[in-house]
C-alpha atoms as a PDB file:
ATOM      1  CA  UNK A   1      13.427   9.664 -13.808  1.00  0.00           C
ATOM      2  CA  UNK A   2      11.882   7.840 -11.041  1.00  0.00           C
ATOM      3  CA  UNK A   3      13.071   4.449  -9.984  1.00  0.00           C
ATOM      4  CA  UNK A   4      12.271   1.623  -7.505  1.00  0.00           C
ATOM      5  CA  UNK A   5      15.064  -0.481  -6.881  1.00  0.00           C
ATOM      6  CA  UNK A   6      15.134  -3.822  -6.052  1.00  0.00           C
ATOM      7  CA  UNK A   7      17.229  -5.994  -4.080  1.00  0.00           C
ATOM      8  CA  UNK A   8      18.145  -8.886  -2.151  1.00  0.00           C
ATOM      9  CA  UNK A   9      16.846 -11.792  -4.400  1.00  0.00           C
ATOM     10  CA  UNK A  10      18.898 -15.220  -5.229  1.00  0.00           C
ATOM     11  CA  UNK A  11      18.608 -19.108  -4.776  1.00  0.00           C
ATOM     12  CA  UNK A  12      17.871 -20.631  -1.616  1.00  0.00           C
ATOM     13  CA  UNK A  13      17.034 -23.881  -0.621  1.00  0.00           C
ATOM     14  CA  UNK A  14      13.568 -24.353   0.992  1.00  0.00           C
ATOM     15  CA  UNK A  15      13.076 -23.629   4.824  1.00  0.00           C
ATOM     16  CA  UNK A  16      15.579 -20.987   4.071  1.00  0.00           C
ATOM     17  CA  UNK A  17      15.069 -17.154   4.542  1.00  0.00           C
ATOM     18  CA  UNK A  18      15.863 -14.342   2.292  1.00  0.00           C
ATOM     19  CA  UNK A  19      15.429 -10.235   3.051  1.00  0.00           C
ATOM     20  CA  UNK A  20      14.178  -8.119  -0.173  1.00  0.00           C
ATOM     21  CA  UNK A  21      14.900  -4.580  -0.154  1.00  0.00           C
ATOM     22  CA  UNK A  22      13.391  -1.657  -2.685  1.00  0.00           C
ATOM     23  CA  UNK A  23      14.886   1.620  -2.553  1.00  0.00           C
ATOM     24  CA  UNK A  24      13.651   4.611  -4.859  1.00  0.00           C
ATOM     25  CA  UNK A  25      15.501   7.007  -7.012  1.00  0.00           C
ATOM     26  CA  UNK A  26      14.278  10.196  -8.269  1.00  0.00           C
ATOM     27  CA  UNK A  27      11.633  10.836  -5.525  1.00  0.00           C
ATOM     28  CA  UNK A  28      11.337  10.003  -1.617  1.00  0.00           C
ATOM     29  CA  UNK A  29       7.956   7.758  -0.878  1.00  0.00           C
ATOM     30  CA  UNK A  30       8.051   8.329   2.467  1.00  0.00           C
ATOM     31  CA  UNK A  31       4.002   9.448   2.409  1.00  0.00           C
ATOM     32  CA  UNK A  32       3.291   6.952  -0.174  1.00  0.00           C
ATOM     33  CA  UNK A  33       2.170   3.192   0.680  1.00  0.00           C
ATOM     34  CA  UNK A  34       4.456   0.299  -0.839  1.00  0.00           C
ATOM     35  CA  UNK A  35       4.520  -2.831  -1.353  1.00  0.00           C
ATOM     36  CA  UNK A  36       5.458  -6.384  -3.095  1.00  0.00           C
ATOM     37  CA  UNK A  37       4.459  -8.079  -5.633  1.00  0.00           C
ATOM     38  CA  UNK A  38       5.109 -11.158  -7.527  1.00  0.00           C
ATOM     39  CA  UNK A  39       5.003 -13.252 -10.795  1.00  0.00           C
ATOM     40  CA  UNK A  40       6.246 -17.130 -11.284  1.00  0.00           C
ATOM     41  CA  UNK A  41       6.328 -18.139 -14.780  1.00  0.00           C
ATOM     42  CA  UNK A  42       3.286 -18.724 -16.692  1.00  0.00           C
ATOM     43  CA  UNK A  43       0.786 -17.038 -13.921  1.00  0.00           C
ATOM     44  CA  UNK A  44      -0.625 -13.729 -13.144  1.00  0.00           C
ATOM     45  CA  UNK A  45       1.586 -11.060 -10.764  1.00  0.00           C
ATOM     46  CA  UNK A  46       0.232 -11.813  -7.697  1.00  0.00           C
ATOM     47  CA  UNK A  47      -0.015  -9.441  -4.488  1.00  0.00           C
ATOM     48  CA  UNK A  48       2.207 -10.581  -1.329  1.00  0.00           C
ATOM     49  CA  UNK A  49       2.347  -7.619   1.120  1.00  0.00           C
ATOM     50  CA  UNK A  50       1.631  -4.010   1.795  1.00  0.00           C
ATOM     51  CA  UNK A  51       2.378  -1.318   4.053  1.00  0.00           C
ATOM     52  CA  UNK A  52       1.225   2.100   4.614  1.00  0.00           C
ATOM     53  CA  UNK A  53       3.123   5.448   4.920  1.00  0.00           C
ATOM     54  CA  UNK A  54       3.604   5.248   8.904  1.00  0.00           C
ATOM     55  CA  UNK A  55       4.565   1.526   8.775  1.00  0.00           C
ATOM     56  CA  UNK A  56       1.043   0.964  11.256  1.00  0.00           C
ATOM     57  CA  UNK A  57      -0.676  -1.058   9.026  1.00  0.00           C
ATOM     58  CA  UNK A  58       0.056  -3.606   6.621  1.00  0.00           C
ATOM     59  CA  UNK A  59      -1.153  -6.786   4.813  1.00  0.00           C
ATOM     60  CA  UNK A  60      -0.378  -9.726   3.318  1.00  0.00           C
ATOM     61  CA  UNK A  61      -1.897 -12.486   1.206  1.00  0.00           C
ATOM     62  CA  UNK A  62      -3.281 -15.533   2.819  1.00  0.00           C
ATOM     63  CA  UNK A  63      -0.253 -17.830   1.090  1.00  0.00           C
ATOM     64  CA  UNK A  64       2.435 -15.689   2.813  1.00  0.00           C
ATOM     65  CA  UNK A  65       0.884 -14.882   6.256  1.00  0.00           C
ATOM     66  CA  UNK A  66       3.164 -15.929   9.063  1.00  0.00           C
ATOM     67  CA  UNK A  67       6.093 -16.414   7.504  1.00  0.00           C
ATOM     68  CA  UNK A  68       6.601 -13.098   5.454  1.00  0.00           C
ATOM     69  CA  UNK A  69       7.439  -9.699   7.204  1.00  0.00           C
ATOM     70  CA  UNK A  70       7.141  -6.615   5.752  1.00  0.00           C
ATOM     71  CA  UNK A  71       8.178  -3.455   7.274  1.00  0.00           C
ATOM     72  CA  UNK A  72       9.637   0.274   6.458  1.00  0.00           C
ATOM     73  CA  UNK A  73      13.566   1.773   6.802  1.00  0.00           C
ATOM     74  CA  UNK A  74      13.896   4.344   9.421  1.00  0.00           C
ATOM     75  CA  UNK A  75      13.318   6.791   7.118  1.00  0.00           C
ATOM     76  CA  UNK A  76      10.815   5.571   5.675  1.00  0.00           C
ATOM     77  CA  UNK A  77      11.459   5.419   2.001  1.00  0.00           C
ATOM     78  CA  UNK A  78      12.844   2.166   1.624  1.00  0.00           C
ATOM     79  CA  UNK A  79      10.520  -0.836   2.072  1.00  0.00           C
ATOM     80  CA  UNK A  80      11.460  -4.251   3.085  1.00  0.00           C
ATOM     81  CA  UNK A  81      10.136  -7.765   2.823  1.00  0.00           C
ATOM     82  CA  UNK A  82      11.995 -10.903   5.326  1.00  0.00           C
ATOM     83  CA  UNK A  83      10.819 -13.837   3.686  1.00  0.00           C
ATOM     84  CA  UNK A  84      11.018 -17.037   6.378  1.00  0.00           C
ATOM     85  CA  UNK A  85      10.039 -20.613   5.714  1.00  0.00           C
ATOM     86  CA  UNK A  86      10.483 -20.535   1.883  1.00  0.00           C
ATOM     87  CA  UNK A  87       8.913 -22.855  -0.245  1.00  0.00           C
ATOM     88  CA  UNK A  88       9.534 -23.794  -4.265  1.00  0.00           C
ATOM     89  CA  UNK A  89       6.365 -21.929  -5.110  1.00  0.00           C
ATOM     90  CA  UNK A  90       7.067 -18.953  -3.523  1.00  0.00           C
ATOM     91  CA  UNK A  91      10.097 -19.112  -6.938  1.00  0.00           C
ATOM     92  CA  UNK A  92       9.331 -16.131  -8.821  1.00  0.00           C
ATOM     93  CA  UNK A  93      10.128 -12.231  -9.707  1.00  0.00           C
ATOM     94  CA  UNK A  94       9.210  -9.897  -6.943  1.00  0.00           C
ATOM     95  CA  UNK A  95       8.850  -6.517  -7.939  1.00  0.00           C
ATOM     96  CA  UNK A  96       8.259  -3.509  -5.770  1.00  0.00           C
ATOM     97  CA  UNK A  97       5.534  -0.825  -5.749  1.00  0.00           C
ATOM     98  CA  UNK A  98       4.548   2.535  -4.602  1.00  0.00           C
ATOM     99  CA  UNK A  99       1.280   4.341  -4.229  1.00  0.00           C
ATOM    100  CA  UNK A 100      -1.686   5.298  -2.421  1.00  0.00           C
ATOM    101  CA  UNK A 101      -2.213   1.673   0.471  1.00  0.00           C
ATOM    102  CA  UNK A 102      -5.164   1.004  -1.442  1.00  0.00           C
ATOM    103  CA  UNK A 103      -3.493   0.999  -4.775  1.00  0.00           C
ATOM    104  CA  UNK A 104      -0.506  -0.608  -3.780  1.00  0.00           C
ATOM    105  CA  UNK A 105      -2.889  -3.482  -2.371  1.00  0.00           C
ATOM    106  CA  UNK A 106      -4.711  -3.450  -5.088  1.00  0.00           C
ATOM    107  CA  UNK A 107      -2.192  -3.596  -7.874  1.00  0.00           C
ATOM    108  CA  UNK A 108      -3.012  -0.241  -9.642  1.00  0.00           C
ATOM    109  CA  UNK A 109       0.135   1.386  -8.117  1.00  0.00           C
ATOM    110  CA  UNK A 110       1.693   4.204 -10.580  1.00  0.00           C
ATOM    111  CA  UNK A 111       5.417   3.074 -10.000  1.00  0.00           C
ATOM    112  CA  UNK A 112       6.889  -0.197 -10.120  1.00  0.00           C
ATOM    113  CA  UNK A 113      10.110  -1.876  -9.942  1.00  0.00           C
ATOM    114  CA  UNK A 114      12.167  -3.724 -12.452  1.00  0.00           C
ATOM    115  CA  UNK A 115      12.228  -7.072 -10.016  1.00  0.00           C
ATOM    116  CA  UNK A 116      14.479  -9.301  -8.634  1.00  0.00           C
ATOM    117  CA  UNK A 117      14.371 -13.310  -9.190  1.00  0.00           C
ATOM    118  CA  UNK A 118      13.986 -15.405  -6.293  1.00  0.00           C
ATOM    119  CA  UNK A 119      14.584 -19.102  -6.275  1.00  0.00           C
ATOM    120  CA  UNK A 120      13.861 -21.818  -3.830  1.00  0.00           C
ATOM    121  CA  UNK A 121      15.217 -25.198  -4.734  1.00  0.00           C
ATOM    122  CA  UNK A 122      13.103 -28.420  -3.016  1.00  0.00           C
END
């Protein structure tokens, strides 16, 4: 069975930093594209950031730019996200994804990840 796995989430207080990790089980996704996601109670999932295959290009939604960071492990298969500068609405469930860039991006990825809660108390 193929997995993403999520890690890394918890409280923080804002201005504070916190580094998510998803690693996969089952498969590599080292040619795939992957990404983050999020939901905060009572609203949509929302995209944050992307990343291709090679790590070359990425993106990130305009509410995140500057202060997120998301990059690939050395072996490409695990994907990271350094979250800087949090604020209380960036308080939600981040969940991992894997796919063609242009699905992850576009939130029509074929695997996803359980999530992980993160929390940042004003």
């Amino acid at each position: 069975q193929v997995q993403l796995v999520e890690s890394g989430g918890g409280l923080v207080q804002a201005g504070g930093s916190l580094r998510l990790s998803c690693a996969p089980s089952g498969r590599t996704f080292s040619t795939y594209g992957m990404g983050w996601f999020r939901q905060a109670p009572g609203k949509e999932r929302e995209f944050v950031a992307a990343i291709n295959w090679s790590g070359d290009s990425t993106a990130y939604a305009d509410s995140v730019k500057g202060r997120f960071t998301i990059s690939r492990g050395n072996a490409k298969n695990t994907v990271h996200l350094q979250m800087n500068t949090l604020k209380p609405e960036d308080t939600a469930v981040y969940y991992c994804a894997a796919g063609s860039f242009t699905a992850v991006v576009g939130g029509t990825s074929r695997f996803w990840g359980q999530g992980t809660q993160v929390t940042v108390s004003s």
